[in-house]
Structure formats: C-alpha cells, structure tokens
N, C-alpha and C. Protein backbone atom coordinates (compact mmCIF):
# COMPACT_ATOMS: atom_id res chain seq x y z
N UNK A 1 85.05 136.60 83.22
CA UNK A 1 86.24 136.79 84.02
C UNK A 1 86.48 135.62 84.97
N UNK A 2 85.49 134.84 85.52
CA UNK A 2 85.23 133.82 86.18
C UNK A 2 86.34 132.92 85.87
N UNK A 3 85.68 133.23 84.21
CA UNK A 3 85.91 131.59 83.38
C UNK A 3 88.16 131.77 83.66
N UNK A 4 88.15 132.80 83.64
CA UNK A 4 89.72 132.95 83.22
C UNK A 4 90.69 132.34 84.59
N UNK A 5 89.70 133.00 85.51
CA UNK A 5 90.15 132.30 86.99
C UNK A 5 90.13 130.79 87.28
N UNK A 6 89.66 130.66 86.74
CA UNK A 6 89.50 129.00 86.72
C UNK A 6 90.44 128.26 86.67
N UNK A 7 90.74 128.62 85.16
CA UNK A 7 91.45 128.38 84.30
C UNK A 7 92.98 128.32 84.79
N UNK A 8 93.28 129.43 85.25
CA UNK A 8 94.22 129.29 85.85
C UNK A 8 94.57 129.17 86.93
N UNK A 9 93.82 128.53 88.01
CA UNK A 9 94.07 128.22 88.71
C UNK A 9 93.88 126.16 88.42
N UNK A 10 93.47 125.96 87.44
CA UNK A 10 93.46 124.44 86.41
C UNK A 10 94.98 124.40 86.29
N UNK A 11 95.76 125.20 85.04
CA UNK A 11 97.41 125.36 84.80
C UNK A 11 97.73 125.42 85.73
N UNK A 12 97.79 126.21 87.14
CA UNK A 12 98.59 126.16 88.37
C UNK A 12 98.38 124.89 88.87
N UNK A 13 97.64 124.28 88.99
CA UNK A 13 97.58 122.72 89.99
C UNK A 13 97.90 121.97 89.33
N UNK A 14 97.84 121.94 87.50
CA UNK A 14 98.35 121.13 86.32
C UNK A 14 99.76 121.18 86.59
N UNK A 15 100.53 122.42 86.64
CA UNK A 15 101.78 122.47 86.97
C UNK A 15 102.23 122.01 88.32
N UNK A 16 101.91 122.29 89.23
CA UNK A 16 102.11 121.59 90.57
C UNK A 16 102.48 119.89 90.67
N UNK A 17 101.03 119.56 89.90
CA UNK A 17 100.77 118.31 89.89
C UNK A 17 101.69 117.25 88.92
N UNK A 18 102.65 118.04 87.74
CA UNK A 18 103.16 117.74 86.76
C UNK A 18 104.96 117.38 87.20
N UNK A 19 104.74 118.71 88.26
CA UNK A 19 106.04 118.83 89.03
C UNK A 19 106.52 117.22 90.37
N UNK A 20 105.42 117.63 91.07
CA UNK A 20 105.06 116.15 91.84
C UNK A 20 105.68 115.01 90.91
N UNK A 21 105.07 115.02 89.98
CA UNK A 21 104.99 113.53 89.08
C UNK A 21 106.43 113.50 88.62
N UNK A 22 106.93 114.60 88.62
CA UNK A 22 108.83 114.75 88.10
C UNK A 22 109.38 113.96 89.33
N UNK A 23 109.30 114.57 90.35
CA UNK A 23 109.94 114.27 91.51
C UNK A 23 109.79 112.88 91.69
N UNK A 24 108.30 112.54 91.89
CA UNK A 24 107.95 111.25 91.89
C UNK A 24 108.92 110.30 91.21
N UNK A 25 108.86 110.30 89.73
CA UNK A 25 109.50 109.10 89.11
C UNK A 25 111.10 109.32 89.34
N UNK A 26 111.50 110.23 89.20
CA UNK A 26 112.90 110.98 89.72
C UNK A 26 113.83 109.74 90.02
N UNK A 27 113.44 108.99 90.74
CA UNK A 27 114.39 107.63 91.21
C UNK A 27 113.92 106.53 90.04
N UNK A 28 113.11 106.73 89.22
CA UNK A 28 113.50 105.51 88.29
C UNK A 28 114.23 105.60 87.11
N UNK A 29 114.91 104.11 86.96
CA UNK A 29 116.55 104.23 86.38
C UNK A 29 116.28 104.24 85.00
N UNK A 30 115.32 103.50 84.85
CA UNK A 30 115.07 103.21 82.85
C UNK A 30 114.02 104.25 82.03
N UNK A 31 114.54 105.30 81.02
CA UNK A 31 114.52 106.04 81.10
C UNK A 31 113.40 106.13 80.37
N UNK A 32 112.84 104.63 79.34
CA UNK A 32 111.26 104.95 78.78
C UNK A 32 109.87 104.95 79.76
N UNK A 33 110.34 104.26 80.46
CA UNK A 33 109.15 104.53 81.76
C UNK A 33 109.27 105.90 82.59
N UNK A 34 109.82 106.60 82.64
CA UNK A 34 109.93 107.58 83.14
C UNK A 34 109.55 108.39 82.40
N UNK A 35 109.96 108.57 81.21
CA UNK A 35 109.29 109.52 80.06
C UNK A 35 107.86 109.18 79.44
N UNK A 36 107.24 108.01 79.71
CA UNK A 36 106.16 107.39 79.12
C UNK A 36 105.08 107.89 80.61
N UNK A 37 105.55 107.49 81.81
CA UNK A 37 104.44 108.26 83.21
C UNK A 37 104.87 109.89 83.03
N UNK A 38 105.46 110.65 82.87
CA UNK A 38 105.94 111.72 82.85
C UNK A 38 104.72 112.43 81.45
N UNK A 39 104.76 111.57 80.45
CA UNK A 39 104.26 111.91 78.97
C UNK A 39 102.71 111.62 79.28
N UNK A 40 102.34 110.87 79.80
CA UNK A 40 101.27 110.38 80.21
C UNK A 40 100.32 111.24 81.44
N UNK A 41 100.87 111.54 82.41
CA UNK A 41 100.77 112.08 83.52
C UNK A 41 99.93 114.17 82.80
N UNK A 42 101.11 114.32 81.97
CA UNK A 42 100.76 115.58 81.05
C UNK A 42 99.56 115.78 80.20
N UNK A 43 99.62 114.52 79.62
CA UNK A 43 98.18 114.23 78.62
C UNK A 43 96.97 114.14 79.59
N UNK A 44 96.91 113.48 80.35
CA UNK A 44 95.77 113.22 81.50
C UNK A 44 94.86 114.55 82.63
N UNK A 45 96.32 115.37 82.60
CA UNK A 45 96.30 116.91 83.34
C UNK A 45 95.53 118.13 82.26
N UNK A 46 95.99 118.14 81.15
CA UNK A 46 96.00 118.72 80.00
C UNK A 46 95.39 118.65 78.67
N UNK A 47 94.35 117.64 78.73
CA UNK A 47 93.89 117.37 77.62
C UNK A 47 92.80 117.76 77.38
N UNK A 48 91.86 118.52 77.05
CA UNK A 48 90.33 119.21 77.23
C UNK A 48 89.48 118.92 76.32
N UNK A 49 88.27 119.00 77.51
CA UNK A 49 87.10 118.18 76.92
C UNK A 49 85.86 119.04 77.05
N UNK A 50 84.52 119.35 76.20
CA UNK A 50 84.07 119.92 76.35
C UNK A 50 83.06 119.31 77.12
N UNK A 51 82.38 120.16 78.07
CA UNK A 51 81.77 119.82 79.44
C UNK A 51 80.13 119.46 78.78
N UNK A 52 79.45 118.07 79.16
CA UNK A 52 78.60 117.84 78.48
C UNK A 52 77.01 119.07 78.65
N UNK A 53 76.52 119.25 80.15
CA UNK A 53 75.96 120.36 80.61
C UNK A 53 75.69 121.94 79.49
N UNK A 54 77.39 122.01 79.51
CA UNK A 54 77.22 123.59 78.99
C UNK A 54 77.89 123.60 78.05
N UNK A 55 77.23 124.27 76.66
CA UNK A 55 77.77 124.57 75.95
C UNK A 55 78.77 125.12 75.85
N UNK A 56 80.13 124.95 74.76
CA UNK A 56 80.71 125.82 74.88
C UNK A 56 81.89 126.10 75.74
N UNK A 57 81.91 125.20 76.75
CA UNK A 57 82.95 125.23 77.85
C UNK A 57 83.43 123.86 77.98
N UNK A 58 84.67 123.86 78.62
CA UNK A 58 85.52 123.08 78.55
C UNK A 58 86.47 122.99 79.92
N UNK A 59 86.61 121.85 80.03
CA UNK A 59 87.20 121.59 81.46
C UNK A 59 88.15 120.32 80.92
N UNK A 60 89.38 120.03 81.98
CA UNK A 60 90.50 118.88 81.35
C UNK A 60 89.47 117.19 81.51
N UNK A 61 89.63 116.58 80.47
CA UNK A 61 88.99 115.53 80.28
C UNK A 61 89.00 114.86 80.97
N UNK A 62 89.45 114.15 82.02
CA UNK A 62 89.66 113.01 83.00
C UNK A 62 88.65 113.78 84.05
N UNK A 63 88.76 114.91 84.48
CA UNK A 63 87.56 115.58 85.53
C UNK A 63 86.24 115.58 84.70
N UNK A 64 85.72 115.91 83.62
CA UNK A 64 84.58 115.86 82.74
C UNK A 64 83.99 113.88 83.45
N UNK A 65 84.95 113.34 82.69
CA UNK A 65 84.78 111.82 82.68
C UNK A 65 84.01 111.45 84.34
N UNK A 66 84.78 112.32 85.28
CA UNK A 66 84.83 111.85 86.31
C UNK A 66 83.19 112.13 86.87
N UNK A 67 82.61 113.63 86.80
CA UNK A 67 81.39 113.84 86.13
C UNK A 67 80.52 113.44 85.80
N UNK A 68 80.59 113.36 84.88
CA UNK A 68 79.56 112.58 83.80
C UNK A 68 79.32 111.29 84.19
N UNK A 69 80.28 110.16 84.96
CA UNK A 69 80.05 109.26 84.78
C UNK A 69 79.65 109.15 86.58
N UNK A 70 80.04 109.92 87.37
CA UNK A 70 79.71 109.24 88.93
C UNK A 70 78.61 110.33 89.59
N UNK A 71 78.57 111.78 89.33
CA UNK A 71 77.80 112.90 89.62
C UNK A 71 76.38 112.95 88.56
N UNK A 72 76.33 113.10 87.18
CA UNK A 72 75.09 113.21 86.72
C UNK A 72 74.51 111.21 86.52
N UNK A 73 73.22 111.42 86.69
CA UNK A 73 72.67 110.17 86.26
C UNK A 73 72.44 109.77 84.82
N UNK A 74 72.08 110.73 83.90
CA UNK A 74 72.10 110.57 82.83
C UNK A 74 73.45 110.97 81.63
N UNK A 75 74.17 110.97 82.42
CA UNK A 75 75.63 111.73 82.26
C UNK A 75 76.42 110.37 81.43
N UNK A 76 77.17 110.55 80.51
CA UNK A 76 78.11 109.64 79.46
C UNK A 76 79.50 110.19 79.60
N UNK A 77 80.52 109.30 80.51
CA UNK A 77 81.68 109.93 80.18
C UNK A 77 82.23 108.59 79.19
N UNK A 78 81.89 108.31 78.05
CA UNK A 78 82.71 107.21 77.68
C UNK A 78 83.39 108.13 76.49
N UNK A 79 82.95 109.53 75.85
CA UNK A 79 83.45 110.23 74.92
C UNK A 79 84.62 110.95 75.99
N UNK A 80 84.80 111.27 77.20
CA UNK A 80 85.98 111.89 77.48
C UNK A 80 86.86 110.88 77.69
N UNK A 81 86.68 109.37 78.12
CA UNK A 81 87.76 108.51 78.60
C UNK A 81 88.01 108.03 77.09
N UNK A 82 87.08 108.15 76.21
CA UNK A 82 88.10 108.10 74.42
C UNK A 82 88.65 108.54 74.02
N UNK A 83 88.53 109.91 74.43
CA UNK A 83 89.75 111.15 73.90
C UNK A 83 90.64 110.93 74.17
N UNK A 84 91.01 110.46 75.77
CA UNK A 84 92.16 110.30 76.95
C UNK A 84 92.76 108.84 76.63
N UNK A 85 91.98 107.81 75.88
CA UNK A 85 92.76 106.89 75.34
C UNK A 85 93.67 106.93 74.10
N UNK A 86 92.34 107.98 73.33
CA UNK A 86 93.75 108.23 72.07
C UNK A 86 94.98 108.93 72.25
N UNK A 87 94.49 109.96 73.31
CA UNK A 87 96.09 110.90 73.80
C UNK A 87 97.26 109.76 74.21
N UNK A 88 96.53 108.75 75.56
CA UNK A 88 97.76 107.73 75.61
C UNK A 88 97.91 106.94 74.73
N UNK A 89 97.14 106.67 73.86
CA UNK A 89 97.77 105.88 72.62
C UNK A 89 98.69 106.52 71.73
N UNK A 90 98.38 107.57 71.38
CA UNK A 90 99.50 108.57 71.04
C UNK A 90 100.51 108.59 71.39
N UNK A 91 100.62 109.05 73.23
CA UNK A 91 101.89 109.23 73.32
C UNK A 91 102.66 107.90 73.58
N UNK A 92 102.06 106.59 73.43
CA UNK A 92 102.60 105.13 73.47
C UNK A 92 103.49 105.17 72.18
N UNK A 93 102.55 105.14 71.36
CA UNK A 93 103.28 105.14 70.51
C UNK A 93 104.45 106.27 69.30
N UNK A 94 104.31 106.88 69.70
CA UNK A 94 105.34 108.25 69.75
C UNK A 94 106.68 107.68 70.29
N UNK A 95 106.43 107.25 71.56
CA UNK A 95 107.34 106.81 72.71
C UNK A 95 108.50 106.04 71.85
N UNK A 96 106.99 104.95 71.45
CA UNK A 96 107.85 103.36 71.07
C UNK A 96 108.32 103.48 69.99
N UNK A 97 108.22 104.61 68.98
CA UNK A 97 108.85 104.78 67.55
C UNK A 97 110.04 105.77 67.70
N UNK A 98 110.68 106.70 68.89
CA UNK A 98 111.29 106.96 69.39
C UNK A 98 112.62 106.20 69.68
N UNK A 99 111.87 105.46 70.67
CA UNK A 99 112.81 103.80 71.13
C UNK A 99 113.71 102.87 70.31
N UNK A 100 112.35 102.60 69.23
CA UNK A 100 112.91 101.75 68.37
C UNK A 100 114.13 102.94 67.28
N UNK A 101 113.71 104.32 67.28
CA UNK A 101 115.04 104.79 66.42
C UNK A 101 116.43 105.01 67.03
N UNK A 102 115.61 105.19 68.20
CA UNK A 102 116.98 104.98 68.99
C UNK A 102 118.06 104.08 69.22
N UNK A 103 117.27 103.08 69.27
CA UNK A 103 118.36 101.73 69.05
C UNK A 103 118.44 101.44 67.67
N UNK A 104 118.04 101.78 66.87
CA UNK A 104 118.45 101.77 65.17
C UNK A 104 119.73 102.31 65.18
N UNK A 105 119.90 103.83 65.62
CA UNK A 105 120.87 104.29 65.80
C UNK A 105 121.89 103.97 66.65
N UNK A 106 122.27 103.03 67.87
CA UNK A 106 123.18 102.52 68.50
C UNK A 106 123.49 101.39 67.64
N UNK A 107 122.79 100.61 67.51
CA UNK A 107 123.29 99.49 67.00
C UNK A 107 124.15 99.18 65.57
C-alpha cells in the first residue's frame, strides 16, 4: 500500500512539475523548442527505471541515476542515464521527422 502512495504522490509532483515547465517555456516564440523542452522535460519526469538495491521496484530514472551514482559507493547509474538518453534521442528525433514533414508540406 506504501508502494501505491508513493507512486502517486511521484505523478502528482510529475504533474506539477510538467505544468511549471508549460508555463515556463510559455513565452517562447519558436514552436520546436518549446515542444522539444516540453517533450523532453516529460521523458525525464516519467521514464522508469528499475531501482538497482531492490528487486522488483522501480522509481523514475533520472532519481535512480541520481542514486546510484552520488549516494551508494558501489552504485552504477550509467544504465539509468542510457535509458534517459535513448528516451531523448527518441523524442529528438520524432521531433525532427515531424519538422522536416512539416515543411514538406508547406513548401
């Protein structure tokens, strides 16, 4: 039951924090950077990693990383900051094949 509390109180500050990041970019004019920190910002909040310690459980990857690599001594976060590179590589390129159809289609 713990585990569920957690959890959602993870989605509530994910959402909070997701909201912030709206507002935040809110004033910038060009609209792939805004959707690329916006897309990015989501993946980073949201992406889960299983916690090296305990089996079985799972916490969002960038906090694991954070963990593993500054709190345990024998701790490896280089498998959660890989996951979190392929997510932004993902959504880079998602983005940029987006972009480019987009201006296929104007032009």
């Amino acid at each position: 039951m713990a585990e569920i509390y957690a959890w959602v109180i993870v989605a509530v500050a994910g959402l909070a924090t997701l909201a912030g990041v709206f507002l935040l970019t809110r004033p910038i004019e060009h609209a792939f950077l805004k959707t690329l920190l916006r897309c990015l910002a989501a993946v980073w909040l949201l992406l889960p990693w299983q916690i090296g310690v305990v089996e079985g459980k799972y916490a969002p990857a960038f906090i694991v990383a954070i963990f593993e690599g500054l709190f345990r001594r024998d701790g490896n976060p280089w498998p959660a900051l890989a996951a979190l590179a392929v997510g932004s590589l993902a959504v880079l390129v998602v983005l940029l094949v987006a972009e480019v159809v987009k201006r296929m289609r104007t032009s």
